[in-house]
N, C-alpha and C. Protein backbone atom coordinates (compact mmCIF):
# COMPACT_ATOMS: atom_id res chain seq x y z
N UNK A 1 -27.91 12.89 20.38
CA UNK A 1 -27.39 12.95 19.04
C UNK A 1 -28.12 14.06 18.29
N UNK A 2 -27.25 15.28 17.57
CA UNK A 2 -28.03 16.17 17.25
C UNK A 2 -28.77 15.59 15.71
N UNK A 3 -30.02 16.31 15.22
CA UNK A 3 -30.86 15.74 14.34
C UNK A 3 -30.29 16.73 12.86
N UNK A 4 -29.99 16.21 12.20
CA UNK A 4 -29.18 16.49 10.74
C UNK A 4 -30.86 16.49 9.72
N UNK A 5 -30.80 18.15 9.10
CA UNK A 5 -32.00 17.93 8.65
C UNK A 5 -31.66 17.79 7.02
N UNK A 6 -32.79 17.58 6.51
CA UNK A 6 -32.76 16.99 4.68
C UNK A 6 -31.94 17.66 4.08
N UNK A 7 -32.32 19.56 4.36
CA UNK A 7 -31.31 20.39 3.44
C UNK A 7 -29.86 20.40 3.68
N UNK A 8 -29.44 19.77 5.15
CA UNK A 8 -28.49 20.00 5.45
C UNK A 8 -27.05 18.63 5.27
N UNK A 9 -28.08 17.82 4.85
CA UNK A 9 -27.49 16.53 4.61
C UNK A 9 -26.98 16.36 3.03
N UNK A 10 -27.91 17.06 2.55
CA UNK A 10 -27.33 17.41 0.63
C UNK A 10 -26.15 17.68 0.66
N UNK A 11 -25.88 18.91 1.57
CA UNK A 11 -24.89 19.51 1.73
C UNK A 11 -23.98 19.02 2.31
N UNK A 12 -23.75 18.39 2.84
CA UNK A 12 -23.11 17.39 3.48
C UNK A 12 -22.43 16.09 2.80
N UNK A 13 -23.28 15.65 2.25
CA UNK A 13 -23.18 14.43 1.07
C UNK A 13 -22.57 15.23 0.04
N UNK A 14 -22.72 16.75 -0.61
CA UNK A 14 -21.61 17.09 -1.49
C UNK A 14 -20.73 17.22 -1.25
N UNK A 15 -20.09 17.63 -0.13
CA UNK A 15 -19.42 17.97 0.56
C UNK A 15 -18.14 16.80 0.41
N UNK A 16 -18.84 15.66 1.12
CA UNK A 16 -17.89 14.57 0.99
C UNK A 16 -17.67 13.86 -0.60
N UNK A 17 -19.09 13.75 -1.53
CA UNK A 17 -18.50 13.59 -2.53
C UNK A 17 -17.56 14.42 -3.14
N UNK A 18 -17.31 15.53 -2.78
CA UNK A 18 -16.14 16.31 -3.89
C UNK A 18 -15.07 16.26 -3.40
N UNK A 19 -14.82 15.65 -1.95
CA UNK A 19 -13.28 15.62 -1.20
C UNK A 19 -12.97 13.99 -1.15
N UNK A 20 -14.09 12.93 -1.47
CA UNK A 20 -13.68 12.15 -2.55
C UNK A 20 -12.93 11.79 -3.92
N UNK A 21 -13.85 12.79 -4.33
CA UNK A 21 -13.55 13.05 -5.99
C UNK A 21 -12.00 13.82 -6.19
N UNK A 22 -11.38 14.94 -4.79
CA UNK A 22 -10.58 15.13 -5.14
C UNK A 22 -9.53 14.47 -4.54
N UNK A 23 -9.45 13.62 -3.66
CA UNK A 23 -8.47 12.34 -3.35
C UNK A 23 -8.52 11.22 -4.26
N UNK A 24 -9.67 11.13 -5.31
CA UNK A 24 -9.53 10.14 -6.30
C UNK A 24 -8.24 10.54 -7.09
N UNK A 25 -8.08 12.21 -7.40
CA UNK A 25 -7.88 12.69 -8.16
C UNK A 25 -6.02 12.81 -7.92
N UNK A 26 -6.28 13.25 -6.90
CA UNK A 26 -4.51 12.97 -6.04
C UNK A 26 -4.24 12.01 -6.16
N UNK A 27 -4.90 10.74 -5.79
CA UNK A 27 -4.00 9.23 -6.26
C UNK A 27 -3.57 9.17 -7.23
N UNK A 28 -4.88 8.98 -8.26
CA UNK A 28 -4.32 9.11 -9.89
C UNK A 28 -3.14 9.91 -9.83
N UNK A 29 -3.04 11.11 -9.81
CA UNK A 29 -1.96 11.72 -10.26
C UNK A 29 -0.53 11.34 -9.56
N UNK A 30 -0.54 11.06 -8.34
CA UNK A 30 0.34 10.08 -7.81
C UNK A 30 0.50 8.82 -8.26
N UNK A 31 -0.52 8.39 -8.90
CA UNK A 31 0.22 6.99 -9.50
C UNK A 31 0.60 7.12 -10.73
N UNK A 32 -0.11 7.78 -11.83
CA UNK A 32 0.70 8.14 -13.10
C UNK A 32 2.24 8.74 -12.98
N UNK A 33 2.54 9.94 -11.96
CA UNK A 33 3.52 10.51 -11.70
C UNK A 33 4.71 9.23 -11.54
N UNK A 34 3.90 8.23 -10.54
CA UNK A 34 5.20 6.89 -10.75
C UNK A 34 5.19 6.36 -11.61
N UNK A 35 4.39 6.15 -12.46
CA UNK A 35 4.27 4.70 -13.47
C UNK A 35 4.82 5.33 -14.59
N UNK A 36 4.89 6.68 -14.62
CA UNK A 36 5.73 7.18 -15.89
C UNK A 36 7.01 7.74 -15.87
N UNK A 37 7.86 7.40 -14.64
CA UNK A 37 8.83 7.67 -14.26
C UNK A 37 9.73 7.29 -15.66
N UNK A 38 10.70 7.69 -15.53
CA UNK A 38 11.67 7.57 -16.35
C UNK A 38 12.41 5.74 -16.39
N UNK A 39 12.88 5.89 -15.18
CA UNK A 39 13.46 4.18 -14.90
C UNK A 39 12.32 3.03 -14.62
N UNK A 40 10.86 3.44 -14.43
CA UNK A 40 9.85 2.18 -13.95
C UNK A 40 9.70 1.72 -15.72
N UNK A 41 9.83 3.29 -17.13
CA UNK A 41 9.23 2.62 -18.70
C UNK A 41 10.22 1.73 -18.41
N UNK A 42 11.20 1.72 -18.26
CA UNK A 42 12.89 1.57 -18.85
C UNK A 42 13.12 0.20 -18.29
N UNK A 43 12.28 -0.32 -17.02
CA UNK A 43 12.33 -1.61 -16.87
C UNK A 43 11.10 -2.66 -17.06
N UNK A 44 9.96 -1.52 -17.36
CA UNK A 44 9.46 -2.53 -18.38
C UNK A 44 9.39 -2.74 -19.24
N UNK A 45 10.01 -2.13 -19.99
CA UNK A 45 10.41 -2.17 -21.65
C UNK A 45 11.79 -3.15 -21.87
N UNK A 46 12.50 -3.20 -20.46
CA UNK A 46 13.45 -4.21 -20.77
C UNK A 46 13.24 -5.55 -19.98
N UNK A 47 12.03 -5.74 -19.00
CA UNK A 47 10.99 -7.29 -19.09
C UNK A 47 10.65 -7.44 -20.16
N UNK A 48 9.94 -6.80 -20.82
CA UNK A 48 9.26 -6.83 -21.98
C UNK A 48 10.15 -7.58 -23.00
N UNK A 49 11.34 -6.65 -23.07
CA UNK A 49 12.17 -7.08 -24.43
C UNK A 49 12.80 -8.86 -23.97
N UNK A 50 13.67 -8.95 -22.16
CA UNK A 50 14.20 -9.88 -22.03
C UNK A 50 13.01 -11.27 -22.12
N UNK A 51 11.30 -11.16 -22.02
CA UNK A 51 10.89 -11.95 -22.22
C UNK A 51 10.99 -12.63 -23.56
N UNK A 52 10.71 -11.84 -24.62
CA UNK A 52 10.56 -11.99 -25.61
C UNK A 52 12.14 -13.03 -26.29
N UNK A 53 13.22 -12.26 -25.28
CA UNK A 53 14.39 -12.57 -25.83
C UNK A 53 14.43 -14.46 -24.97
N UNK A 54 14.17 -14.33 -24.16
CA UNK A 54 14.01 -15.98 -23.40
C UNK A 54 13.62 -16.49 -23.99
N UNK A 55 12.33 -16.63 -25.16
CA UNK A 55 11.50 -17.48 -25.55
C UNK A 55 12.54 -17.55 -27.09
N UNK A 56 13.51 -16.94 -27.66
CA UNK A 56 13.86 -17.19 -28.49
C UNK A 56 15.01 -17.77 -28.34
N UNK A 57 15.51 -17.58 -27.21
CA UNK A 57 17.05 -18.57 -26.68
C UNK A 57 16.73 -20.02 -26.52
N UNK A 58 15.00 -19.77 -25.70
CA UNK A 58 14.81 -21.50 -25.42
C UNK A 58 14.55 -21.95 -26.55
N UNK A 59 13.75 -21.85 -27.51
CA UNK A 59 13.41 -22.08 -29.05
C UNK A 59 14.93 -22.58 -29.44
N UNK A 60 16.13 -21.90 -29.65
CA UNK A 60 17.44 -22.16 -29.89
C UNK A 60 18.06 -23.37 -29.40
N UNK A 61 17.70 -23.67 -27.72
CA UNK A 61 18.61 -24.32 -27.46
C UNK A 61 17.62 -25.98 -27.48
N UNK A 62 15.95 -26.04 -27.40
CA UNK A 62 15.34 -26.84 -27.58
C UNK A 62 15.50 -27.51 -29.01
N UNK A 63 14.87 -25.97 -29.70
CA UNK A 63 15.35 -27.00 -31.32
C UNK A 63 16.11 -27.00 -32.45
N UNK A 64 17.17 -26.58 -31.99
CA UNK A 64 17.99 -26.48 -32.69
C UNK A 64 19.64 -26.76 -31.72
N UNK A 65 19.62 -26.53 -30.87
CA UNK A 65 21.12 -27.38 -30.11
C UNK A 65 20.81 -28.89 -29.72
N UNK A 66 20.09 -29.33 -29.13
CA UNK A 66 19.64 -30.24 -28.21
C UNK A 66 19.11 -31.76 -29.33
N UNK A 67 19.05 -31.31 -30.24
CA UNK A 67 18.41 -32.72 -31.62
C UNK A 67 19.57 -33.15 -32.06
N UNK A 68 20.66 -31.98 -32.04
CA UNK A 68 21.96 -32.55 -32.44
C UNK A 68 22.66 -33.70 -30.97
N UNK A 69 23.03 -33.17 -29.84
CA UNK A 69 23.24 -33.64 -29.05
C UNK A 69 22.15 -35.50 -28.87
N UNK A 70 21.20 -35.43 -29.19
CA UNK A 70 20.57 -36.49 -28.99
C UNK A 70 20.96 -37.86 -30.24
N UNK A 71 21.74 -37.15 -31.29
CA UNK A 71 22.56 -37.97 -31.90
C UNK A 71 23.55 -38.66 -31.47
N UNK A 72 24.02 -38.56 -30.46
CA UNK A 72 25.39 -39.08 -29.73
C UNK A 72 24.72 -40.29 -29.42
N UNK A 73 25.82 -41.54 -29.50
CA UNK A 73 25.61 -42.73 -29.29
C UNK A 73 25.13 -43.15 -28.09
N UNK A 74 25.29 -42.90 -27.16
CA UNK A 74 25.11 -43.15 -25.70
C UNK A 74 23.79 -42.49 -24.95
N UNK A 75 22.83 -41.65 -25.87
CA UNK A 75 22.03 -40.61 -25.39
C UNK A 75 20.46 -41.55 -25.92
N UNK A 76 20.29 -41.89 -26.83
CA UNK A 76 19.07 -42.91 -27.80
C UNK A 76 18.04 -42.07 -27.87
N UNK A 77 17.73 -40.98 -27.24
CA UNK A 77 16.44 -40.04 -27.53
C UNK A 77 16.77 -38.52 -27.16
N UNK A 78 15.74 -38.12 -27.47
CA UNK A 78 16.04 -36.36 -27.27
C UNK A 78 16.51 -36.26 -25.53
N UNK A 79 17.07 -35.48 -25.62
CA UNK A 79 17.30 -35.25 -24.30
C UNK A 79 16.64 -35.17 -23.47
N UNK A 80 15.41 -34.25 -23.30
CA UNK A 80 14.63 -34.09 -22.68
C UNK A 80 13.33 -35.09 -22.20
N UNK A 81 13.78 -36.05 -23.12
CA UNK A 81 13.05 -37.35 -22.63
C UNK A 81 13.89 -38.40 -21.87
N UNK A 82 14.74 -37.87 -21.31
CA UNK A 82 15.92 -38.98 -20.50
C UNK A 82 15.44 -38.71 -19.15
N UNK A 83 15.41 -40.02 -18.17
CA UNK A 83 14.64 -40.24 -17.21
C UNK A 83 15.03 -41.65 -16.09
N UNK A 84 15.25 -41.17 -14.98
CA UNK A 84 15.63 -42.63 -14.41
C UNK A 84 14.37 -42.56 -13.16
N UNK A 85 14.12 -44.53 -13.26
CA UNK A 85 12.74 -44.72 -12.61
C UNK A 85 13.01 -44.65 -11.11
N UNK A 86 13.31 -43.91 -10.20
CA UNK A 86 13.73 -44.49 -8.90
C UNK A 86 12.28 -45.53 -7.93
N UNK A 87 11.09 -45.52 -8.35
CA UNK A 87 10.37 -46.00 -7.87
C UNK A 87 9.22 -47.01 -8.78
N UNK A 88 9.12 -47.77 -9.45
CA UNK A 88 8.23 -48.89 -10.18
C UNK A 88 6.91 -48.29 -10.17
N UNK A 89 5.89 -48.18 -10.94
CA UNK A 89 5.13 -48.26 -10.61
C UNK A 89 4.50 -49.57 -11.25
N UNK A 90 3.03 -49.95 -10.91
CA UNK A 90 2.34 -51.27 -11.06
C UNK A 90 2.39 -51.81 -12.50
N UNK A 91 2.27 -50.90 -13.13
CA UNK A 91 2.19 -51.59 -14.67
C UNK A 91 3.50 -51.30 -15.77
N UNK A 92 4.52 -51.95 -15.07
CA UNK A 92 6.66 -51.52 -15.30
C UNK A 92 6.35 -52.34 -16.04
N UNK A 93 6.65 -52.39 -17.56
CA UNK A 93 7.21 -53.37 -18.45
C UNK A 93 8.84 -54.07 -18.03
N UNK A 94 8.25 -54.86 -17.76
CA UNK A 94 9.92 -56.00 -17.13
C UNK A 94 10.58 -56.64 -18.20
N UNK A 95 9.50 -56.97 -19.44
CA UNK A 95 9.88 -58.00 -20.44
C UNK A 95 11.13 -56.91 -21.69
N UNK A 96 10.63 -55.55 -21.83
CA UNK A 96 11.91 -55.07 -22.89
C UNK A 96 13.03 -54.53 -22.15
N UNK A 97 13.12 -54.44 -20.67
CA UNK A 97 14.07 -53.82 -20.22
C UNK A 97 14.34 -52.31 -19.98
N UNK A 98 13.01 -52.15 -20.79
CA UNK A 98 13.20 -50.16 -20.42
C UNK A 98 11.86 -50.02 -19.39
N UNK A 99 11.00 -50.77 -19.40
CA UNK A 99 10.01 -50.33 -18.76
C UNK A 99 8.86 -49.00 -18.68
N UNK A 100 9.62 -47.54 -19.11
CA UNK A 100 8.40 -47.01 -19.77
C UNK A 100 9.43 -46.21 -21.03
N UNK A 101 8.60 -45.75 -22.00
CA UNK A 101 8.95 -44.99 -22.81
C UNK A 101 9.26 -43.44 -22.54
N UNK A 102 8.36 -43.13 -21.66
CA UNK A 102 7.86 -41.47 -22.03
C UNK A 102 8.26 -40.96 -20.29
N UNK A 103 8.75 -40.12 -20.06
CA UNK A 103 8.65 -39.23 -18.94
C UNK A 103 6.75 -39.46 -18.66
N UNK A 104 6.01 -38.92 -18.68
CA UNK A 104 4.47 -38.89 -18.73
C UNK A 104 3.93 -40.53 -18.70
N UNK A 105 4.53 -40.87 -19.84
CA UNK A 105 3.86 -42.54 -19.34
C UNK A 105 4.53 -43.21 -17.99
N UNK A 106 5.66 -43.01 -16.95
CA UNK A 106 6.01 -43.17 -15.75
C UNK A 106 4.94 -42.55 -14.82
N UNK A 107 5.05 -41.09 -15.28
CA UNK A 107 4.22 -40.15 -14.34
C UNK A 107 2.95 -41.37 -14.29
N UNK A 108 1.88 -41.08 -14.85
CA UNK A 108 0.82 -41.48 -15.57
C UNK A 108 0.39 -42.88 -14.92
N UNK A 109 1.76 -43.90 -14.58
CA UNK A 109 1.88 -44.92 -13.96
C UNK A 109 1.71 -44.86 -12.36
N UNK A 110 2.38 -43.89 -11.91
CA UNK A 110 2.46 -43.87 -10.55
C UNK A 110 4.00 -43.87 -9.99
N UNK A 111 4.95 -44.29 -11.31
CA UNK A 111 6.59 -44.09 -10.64
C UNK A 111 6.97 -42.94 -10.25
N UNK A 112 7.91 -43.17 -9.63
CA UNK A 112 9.05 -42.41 -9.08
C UNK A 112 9.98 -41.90 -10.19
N UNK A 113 10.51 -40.60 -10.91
CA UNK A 113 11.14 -40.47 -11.39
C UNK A 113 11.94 -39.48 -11.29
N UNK A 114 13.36 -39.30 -11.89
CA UNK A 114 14.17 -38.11 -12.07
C UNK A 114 14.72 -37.78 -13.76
N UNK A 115 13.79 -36.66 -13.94
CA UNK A 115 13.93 -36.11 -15.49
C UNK A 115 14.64 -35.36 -15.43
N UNK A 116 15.89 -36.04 -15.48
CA UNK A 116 17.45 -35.49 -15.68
C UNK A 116 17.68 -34.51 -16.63
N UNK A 117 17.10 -35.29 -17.96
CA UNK A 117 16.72 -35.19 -18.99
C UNK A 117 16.39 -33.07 -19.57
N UNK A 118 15.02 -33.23 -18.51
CA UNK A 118 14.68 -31.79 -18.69
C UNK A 118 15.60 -30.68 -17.69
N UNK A 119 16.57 -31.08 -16.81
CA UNK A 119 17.09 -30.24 -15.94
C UNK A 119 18.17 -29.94 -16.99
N UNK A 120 19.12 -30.90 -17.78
CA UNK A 120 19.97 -30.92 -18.73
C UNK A 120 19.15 -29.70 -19.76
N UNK A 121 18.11 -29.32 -19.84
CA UNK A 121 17.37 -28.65 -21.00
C UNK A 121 17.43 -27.47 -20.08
N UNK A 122 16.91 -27.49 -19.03
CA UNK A 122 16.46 -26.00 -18.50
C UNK A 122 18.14 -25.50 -18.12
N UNK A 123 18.90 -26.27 -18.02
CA UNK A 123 20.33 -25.29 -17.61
C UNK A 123 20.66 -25.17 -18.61
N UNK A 124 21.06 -25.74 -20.21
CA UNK A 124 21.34 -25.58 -21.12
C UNK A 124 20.69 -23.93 -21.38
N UNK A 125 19.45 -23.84 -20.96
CA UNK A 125 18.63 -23.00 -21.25
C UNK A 125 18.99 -21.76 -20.73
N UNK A 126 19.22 -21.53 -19.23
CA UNK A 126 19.37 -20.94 -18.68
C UNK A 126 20.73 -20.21 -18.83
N UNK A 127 21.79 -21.18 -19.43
CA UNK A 127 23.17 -20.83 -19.82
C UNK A 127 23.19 -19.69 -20.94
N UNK A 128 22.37 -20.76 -22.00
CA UNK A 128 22.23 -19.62 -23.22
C UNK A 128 21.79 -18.04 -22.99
N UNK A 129 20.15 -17.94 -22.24
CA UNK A 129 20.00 -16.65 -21.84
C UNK A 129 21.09 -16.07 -21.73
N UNK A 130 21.35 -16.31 -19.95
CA UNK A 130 22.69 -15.36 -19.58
C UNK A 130 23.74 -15.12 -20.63
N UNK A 131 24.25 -16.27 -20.87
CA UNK A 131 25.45 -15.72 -22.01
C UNK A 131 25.13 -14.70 -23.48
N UNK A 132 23.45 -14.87 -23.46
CA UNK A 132 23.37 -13.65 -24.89
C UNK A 132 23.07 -12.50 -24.43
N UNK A 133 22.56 -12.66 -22.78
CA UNK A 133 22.27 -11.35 -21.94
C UNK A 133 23.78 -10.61 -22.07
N UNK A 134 24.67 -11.21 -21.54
CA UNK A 134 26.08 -10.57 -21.50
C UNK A 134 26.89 -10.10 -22.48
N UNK A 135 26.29 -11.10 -23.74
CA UNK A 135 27.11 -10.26 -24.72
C UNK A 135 26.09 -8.67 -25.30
N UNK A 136 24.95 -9.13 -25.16
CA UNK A 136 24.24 -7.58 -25.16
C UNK A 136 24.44 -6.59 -24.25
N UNK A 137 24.72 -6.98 -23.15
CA UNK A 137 25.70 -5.94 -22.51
C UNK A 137 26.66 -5.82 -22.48
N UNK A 138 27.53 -6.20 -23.09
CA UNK A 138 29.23 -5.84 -23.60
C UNK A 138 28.73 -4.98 -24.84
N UNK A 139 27.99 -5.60 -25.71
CA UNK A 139 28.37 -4.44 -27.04
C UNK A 139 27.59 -3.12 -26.50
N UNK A 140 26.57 -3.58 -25.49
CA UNK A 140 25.76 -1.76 -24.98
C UNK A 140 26.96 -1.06 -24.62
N UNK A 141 27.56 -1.72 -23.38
CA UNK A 141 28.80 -0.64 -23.20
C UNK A 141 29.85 -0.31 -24.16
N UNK A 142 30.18 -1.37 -24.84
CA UNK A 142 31.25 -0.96 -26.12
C UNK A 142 30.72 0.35 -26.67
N UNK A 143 29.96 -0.14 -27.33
CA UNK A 143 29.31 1.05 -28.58
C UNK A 143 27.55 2.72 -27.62
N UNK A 144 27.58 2.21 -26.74
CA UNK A 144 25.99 2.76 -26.44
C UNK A 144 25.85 3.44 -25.57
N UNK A 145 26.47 2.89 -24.44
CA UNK A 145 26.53 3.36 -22.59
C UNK A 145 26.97 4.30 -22.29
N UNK A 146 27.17 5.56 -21.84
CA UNK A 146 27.60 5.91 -20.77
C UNK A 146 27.87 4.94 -19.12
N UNK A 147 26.96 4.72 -19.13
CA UNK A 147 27.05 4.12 -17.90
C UNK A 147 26.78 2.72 -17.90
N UNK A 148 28.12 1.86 -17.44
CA UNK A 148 28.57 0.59 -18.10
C UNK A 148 27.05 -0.32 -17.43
N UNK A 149 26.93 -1.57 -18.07
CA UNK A 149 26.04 -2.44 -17.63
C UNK A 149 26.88 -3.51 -16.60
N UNK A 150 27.98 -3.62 -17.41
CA UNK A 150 29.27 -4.78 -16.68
C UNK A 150 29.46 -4.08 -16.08
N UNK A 151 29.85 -3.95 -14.31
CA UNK A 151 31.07 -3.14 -13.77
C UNK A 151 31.85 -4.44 -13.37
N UNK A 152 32.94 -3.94 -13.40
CA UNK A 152 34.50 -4.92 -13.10
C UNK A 152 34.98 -4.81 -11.70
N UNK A 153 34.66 -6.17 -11.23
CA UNK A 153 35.46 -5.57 -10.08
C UNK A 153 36.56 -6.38 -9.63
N UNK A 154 36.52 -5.99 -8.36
CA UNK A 154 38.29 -6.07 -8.05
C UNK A 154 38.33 -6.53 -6.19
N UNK A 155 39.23 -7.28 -5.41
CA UNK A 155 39.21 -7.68 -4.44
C UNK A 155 40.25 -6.26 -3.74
N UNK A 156 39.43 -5.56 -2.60
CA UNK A 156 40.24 -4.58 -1.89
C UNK A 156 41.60 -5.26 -1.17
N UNK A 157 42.78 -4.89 -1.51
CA UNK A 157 43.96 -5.10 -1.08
C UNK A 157 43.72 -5.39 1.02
N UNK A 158 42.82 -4.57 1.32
CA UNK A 158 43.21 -4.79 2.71
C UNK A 158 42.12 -5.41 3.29
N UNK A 159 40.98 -5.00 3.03
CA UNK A 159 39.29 -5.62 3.50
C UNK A 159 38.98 -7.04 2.57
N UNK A 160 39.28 -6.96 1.46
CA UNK A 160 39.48 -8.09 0.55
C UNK A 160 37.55 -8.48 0.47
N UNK A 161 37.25 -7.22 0.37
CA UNK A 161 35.80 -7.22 0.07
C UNK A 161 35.79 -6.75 -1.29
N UNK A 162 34.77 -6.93 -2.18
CA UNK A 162 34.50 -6.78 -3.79
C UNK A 162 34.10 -5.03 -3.86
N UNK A 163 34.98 -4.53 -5.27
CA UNK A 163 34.90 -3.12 -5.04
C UNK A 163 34.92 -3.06 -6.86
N UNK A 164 34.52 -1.68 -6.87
CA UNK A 164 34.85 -1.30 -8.61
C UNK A 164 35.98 -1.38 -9.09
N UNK A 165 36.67 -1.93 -9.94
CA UNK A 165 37.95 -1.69 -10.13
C UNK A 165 38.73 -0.52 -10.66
N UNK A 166 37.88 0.32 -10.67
CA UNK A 166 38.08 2.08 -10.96
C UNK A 166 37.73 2.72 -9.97
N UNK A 167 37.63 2.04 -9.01
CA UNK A 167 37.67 2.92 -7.62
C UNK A 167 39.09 3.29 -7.00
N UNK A 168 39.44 4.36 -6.34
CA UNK A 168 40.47 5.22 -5.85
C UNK A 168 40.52 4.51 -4.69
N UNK A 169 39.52 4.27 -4.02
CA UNK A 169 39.25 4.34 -2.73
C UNK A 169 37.98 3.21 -2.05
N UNK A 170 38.53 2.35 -0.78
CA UNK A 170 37.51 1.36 -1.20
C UNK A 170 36.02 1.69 -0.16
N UNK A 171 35.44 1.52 -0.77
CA UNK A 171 33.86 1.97 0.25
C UNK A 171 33.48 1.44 1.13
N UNK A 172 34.36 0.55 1.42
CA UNK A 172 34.47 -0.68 3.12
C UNK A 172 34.78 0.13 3.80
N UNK A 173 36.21 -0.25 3.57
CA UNK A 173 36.89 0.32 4.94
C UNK A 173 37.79 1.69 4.45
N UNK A 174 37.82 2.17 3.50
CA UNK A 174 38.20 3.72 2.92
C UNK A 174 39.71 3.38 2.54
N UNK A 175 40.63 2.41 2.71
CA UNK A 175 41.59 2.65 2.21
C UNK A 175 42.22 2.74 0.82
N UNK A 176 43.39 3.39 1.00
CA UNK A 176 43.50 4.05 -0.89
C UNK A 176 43.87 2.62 -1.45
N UNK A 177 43.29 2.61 -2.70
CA UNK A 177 43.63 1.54 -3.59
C UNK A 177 45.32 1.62 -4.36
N UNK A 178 45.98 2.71 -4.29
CA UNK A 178 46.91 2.98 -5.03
C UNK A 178 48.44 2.79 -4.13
N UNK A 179 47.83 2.67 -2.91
CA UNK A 179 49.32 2.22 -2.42
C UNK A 179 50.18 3.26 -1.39
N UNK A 180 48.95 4.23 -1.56
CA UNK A 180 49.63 5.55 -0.97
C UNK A 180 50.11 4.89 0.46
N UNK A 181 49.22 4.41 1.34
CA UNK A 181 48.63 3.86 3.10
C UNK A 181 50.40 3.16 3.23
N UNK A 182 50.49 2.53 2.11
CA UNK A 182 52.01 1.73 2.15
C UNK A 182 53.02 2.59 1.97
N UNK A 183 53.52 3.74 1.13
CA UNK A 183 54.27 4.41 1.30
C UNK A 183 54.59 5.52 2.34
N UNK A 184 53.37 5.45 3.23
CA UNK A 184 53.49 6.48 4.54
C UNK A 184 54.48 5.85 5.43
N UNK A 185 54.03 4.21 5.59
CA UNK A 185 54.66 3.68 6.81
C UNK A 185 56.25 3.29 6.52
């Protein structure tokens, strides 16, 4: 093994620190170069916005749709507290007939339960999103878009696979959408 002497090891050790320092330097600039892409702001600025927009749909449909609905005769509490016991646990009140009050006081017990209750909340929930997602993308394309958010589509006459409905031509299997293929034969 040849013997690497003091002066020559400085040199050496700079050597590699500066071809360090300049692969530090290439990453960085490779990763800023992505992170400031045009479409990476553009979808986190629209996580960003659709979070913000979730927490105000669920707010909507928690307190303010769902208190009304719990007025209905047949419902006796908020929705989200509706609950069936499929399993007892040890300390079931037998004597009023409901046995527990609370989603949590079942848990808490040891039962078995299905909180219908909150699935009825989270699809309610989930409905609202989407449907205010969609109408924000109808008025983007109405008034904003170039390039629609909705595309429309359409079942290909012969492949009967899903296509744009402003397509000429279908991207399956290439045949013309307009009828030409039928007037040849």
């Amino acid at each position: 093994m040849p013997r690497i002497r003091l002066e020559d090891s400085t040199d050496l050790l700079r050597d590699v620190g500066d071809e360090v320092v300049e692969r530090g330097k290439r990453m960085w600039e490779g990763f800023t170069d992505f992170a400031m892409q045009d479409n990476v702001l553009e979808v986190a600025v629209g996580l960003i916005i659709a979070a913000a927009f979730t927490t105000v749909v669920t707010s909507f449909v928690s307190e303010i749709l769902l208190p009304p609905l719990s007025l209905l005769p047949f419902v006796h509490r908020n929705l989200d507290e509706k609950f069936a016991v499929l399993k007892k646990g040890p300390h079931y009140n037998f004597t009023d007939g409901h046995g527990y009050n609370t989603v949590d006081q079942a848990t808490e017990d040891g039962a078995v339960v299905m909180a219908y209750g909150m699935f009825i909340n989270k699809l309610l929930n989930f409905a609202g999103v989407g449907f205010a997602l969609y109408i924000v993308a109808a008025l983007y394309d109405r008034f904003g878009g170039s390039d629609p958010i909705i595309k429309h589509m359409i079942k290909c006459k012969y492949c009967r696979k899903r296509i744009s409905s402003r397509a000429k031509r279908c991207v399956n299997c290439t045949s013309w959408q307009d009828g030409r293929e039928e007037r040849m034969h």
